[in-house]
Protein backbone atom coordinates (compact mmCIF):
# COMPACT_ATOMS: atom_id res chain seq x y z
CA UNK A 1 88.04 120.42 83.68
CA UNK A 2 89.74 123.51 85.03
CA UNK A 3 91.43 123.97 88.52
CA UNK A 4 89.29 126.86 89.28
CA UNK A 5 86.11 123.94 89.86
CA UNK A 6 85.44 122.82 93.06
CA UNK A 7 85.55 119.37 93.78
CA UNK A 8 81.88 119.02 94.15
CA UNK A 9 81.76 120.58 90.82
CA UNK A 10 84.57 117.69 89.66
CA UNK A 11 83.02 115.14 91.36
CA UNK A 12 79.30 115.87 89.65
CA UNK A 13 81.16 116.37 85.92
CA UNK A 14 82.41 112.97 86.83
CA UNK A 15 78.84 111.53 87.73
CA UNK A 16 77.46 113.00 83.94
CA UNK A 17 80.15 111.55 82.26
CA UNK A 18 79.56 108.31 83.68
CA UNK A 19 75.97 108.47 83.13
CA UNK A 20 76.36 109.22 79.38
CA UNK A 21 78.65 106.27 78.84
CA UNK A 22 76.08 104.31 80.63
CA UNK A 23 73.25 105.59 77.98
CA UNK A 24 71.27 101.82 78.18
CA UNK A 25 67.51 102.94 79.48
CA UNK A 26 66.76 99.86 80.50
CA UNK A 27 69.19 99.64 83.08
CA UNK A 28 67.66 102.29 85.52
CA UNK A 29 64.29 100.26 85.05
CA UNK A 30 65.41 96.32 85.98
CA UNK A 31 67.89 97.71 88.61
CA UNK A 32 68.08 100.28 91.50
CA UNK A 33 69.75 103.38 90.73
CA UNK A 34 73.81 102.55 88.93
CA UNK A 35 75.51 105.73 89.61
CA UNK A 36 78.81 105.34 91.73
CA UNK A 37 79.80 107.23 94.86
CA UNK A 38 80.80 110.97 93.21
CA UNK A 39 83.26 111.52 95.91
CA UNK A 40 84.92 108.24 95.08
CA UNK A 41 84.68 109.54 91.75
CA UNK A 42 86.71 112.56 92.48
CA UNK A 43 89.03 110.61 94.92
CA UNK A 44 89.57 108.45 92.14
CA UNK A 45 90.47 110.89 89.34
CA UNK A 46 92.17 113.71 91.36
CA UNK A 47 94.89 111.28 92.56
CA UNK A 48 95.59 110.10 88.31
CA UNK A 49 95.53 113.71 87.60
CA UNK A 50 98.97 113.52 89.91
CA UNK A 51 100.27 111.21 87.19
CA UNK A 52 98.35 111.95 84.00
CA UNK A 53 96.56 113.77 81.58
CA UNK A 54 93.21 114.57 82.71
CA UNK A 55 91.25 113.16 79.95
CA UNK A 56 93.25 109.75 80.62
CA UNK A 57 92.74 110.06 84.17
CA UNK A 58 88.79 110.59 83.58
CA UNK A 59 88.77 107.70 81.19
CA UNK A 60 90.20 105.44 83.92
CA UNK A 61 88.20 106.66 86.81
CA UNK A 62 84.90 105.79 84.31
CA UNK A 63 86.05 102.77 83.35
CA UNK A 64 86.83 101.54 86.98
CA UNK A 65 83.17 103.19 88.19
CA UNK A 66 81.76 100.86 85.23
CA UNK A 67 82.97 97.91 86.91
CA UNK A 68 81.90 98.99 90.59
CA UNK A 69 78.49 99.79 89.04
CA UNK A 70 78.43 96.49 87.54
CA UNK A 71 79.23 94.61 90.65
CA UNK A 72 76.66 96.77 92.36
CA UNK A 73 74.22 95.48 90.20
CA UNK A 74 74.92 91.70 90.64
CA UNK A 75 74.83 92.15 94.33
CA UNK A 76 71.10 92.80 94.05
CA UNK A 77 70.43 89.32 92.40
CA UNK A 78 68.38 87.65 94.95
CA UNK A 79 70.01 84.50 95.90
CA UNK A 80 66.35 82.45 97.14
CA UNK A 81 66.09 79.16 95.98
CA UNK A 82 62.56 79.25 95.16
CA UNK A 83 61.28 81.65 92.63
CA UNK A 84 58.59 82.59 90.68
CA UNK A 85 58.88 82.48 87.29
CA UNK A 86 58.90 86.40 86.69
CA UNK A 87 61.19 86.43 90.01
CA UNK A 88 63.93 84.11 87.77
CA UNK A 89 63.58 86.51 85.10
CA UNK A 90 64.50 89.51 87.00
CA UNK A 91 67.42 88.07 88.41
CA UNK A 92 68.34 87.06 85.02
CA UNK A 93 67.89 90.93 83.84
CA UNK A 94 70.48 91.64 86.79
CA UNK A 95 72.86 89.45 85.76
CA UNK A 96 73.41 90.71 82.30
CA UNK A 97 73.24 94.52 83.70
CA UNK A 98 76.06 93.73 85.57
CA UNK A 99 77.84 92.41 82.90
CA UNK A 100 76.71 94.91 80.49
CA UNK A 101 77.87 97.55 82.57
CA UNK A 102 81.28 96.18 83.95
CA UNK A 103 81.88 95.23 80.25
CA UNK A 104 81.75 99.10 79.23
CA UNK A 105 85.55 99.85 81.16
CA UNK A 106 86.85 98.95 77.55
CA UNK A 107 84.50 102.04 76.00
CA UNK A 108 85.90 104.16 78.47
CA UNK A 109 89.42 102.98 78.24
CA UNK A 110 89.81 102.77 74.18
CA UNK A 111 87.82 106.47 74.09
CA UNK A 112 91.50 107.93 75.78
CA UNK A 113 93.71 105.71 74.31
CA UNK A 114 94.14 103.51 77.75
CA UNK A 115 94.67 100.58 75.84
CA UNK A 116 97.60 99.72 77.89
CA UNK A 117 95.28 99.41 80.73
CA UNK A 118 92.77 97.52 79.27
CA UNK A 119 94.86 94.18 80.43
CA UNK A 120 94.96 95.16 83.56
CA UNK A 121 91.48 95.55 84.21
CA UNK A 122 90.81 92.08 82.51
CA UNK A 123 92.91 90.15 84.65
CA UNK A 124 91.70 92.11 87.31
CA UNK A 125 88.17 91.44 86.59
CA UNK A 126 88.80 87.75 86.97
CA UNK A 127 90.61 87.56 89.52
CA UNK A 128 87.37 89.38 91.17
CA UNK A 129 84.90 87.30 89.72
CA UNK A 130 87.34 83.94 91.23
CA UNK A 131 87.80 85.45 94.44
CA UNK A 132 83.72 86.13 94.67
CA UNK A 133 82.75 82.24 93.68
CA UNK A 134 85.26 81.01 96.48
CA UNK A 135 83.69 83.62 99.07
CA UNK A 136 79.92 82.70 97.90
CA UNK A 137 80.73 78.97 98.15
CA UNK A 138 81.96 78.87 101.87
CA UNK A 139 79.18 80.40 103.84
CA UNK A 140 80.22 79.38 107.33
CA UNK A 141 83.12 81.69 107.68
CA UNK A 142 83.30 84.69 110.64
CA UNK A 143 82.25 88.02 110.62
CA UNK A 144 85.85 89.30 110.19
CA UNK A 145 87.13 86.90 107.62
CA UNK A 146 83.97 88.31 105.82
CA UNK A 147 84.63 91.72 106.43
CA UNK A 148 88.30 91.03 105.01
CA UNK A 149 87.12 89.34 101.98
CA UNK A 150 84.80 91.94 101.03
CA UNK A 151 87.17 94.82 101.98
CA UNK A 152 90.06 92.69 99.25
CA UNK A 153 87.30 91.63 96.70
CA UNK A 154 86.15 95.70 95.97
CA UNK A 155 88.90 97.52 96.38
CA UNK A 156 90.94 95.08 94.32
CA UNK A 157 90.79 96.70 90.62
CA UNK A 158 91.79 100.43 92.29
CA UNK A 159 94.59 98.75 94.73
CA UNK A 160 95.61 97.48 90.94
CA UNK A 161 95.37 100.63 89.37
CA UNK A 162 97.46 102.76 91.82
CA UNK A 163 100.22 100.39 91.81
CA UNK A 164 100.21 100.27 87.99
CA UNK A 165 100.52 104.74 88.13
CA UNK A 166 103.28 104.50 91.19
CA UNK A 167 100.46 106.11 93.97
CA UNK A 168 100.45 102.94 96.25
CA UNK A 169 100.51 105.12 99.17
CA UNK A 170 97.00 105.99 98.62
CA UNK A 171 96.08 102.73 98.80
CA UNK A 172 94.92 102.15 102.82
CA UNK A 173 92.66 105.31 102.33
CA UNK A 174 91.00 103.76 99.46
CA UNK A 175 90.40 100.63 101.29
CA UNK A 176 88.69 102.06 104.21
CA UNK A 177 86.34 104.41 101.81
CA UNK A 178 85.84 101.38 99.91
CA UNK A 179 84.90 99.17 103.06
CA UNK A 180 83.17 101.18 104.60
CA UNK A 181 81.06 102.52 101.07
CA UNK A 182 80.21 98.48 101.08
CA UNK A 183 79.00 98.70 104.57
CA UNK A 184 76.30 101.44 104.09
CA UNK A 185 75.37 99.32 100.75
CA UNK A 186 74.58 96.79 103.11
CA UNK A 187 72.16 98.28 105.13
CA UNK A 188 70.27 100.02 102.30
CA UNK A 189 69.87 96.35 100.80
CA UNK A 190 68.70 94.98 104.37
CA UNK A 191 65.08 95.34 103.48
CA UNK A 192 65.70 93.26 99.96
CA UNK A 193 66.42 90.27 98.68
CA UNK A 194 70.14 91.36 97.35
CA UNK A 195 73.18 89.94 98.37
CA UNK A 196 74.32 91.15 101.87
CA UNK A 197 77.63 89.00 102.92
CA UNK A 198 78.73 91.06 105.97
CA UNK A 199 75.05 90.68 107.80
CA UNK A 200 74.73 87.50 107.24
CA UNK A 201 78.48 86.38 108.37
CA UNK A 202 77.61 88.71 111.67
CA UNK A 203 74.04 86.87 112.36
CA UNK A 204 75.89 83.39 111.79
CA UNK A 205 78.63 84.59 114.24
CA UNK A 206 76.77 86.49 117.36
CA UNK A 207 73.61 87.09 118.64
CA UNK A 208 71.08 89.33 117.65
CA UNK A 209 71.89 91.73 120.68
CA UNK A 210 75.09 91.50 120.03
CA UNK A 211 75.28 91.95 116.12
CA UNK A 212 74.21 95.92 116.28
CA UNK A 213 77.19 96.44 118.47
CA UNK A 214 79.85 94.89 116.40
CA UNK A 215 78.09 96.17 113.38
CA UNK A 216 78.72 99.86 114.94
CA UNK A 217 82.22 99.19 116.62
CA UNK A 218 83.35 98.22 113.01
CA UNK A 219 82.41 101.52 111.05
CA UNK A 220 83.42 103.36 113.81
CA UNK A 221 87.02 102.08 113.60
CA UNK A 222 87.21 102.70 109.85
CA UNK A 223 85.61 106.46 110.17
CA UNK A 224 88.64 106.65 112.89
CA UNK A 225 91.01 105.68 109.88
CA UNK A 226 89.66 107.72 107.62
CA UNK A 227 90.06 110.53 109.80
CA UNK A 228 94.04 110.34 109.76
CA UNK A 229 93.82 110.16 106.28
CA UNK A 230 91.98 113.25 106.06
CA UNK A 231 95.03 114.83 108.14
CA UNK A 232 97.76 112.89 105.90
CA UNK A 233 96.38 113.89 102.93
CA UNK A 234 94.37 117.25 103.24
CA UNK A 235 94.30 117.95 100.10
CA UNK A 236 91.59 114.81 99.72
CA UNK A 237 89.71 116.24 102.67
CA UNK A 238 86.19 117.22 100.96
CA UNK A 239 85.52 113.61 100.22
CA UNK A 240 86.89 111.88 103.52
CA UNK A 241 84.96 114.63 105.59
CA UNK A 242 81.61 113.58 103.35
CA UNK A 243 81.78 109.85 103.92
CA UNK A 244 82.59 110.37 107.97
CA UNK A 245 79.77 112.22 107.71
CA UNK A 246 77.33 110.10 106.03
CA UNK A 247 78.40 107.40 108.23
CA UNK A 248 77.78 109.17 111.40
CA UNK A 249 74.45 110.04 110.30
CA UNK A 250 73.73 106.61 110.11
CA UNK A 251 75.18 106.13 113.81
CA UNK A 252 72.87 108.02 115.64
């Protein structure tokens, strides 16, 4: 990658790369389409490249997509109780495409030599998988402890990443493109059977005239964030400006 391409250009390199390592066909056929968020892609890698190689800093940002991907992919398991016997297969499919594909950061990471991160993201990686059983076991909590569980749970591996490379101070503007990235998942599930913790925390909590409202006031205040970011840190602009964006489009 040169620094005469554009960031789109980046950011759709990024996307191919990932795909190849992800070369399992029967992945895009039990599961909805894998591919991470290219701008978080680019986020992602552009802010290693301030510490690293780019090859090492493209192995990372794969590696940590694999894992989003793969948690992506569990959150479509339908959680019914009563299934059909083709229904508990499916969700058996899911399960082992997440792990298939979360499994894959150590490809990505051994391919550039990362093996010194490949701790990292194991301990990591449990420490998600722990934190997700506790959430999934206490279904009574509020919309905001929710909402602050999920926004800990997914941006946990890259909080754990930029400390490891000394660029914590990125580390609010990942969480807020993180959060909010989980909040548009959300409402593309909402028609499913997947896994949507945030919606139902919010219909426990308010009522249904109520729940729109909130449900607005909340991405609202994290586009708001996202926006100072985008003056902090300029040079991160194309990707901040395409999420407020997407999110806004979904407001009106």
């Amino acid at each position: 990658m040169t620094k005469k391409e554009t960031p789109g250009q980046v950011s759709a390199m990024l996307v191919q790369a990932f795909e190849k390592l992800v070369h399992h066909g029967d992945l895009k056929v039990i599961t909805e389409d894998v591919s991470p968020d290219p701008w978080l892609l680019w986020l992602l890698y552009t802010v290693l490249c301030e510490k690293m190689p780019q090859v090492r800093a493209q192995g990372i940002t794969l590696a940590a997509s694999c894992v989003e991907a793969g948690g992506d992919i569990h959150e479509q398991v339908s959680l019914q109780d009563r299934l059909s016997d083709e229904e508990k297969r499916e969700r058996q499919l899911y399960v082992l495409a997440g792990d298939y594909c979360s499994a894959l950061y150590y490809e990505a990471l051994a391919a550039v030599n990362a093996f010194d991160m490949i701790a990292l993201f194991g301990c990591t990686l449990q420490q998600i998988y722990e934190q997700k059983m506790t959430s999934y076991m206490n279904e009574t909590v509020s919309f905001d402890t929710r909402l602050a569980q999920v926004r800990d749970v997914r941006s946990l591996l890259t909080r754990e990443i930029l400390k490891q490379v000394g660029q914590e101070a990125y580390e609010g503007l990942f969480v807020d493109y993180i959060l909010l990235s989980a909040m548009l998942k959300e409402e593309s599930a909402i028609h499913t059977h997947a896994h949507t913790p945030l919606r139902l925390a919010l219909a426990q909590e308010r009522s249904l005239d109520v729940q729109a409202a909130v449900w607005h006031e909340t991405k609202i205040a994290i586009c708001t964030r996202l926006r100072t970011y985008a003056h902090a840190f300029p040079q991160f602009m194309p990707a901040i400006i395409a999420m407020v964006a997407i999110c806004e489009k979904e407001l009106h």
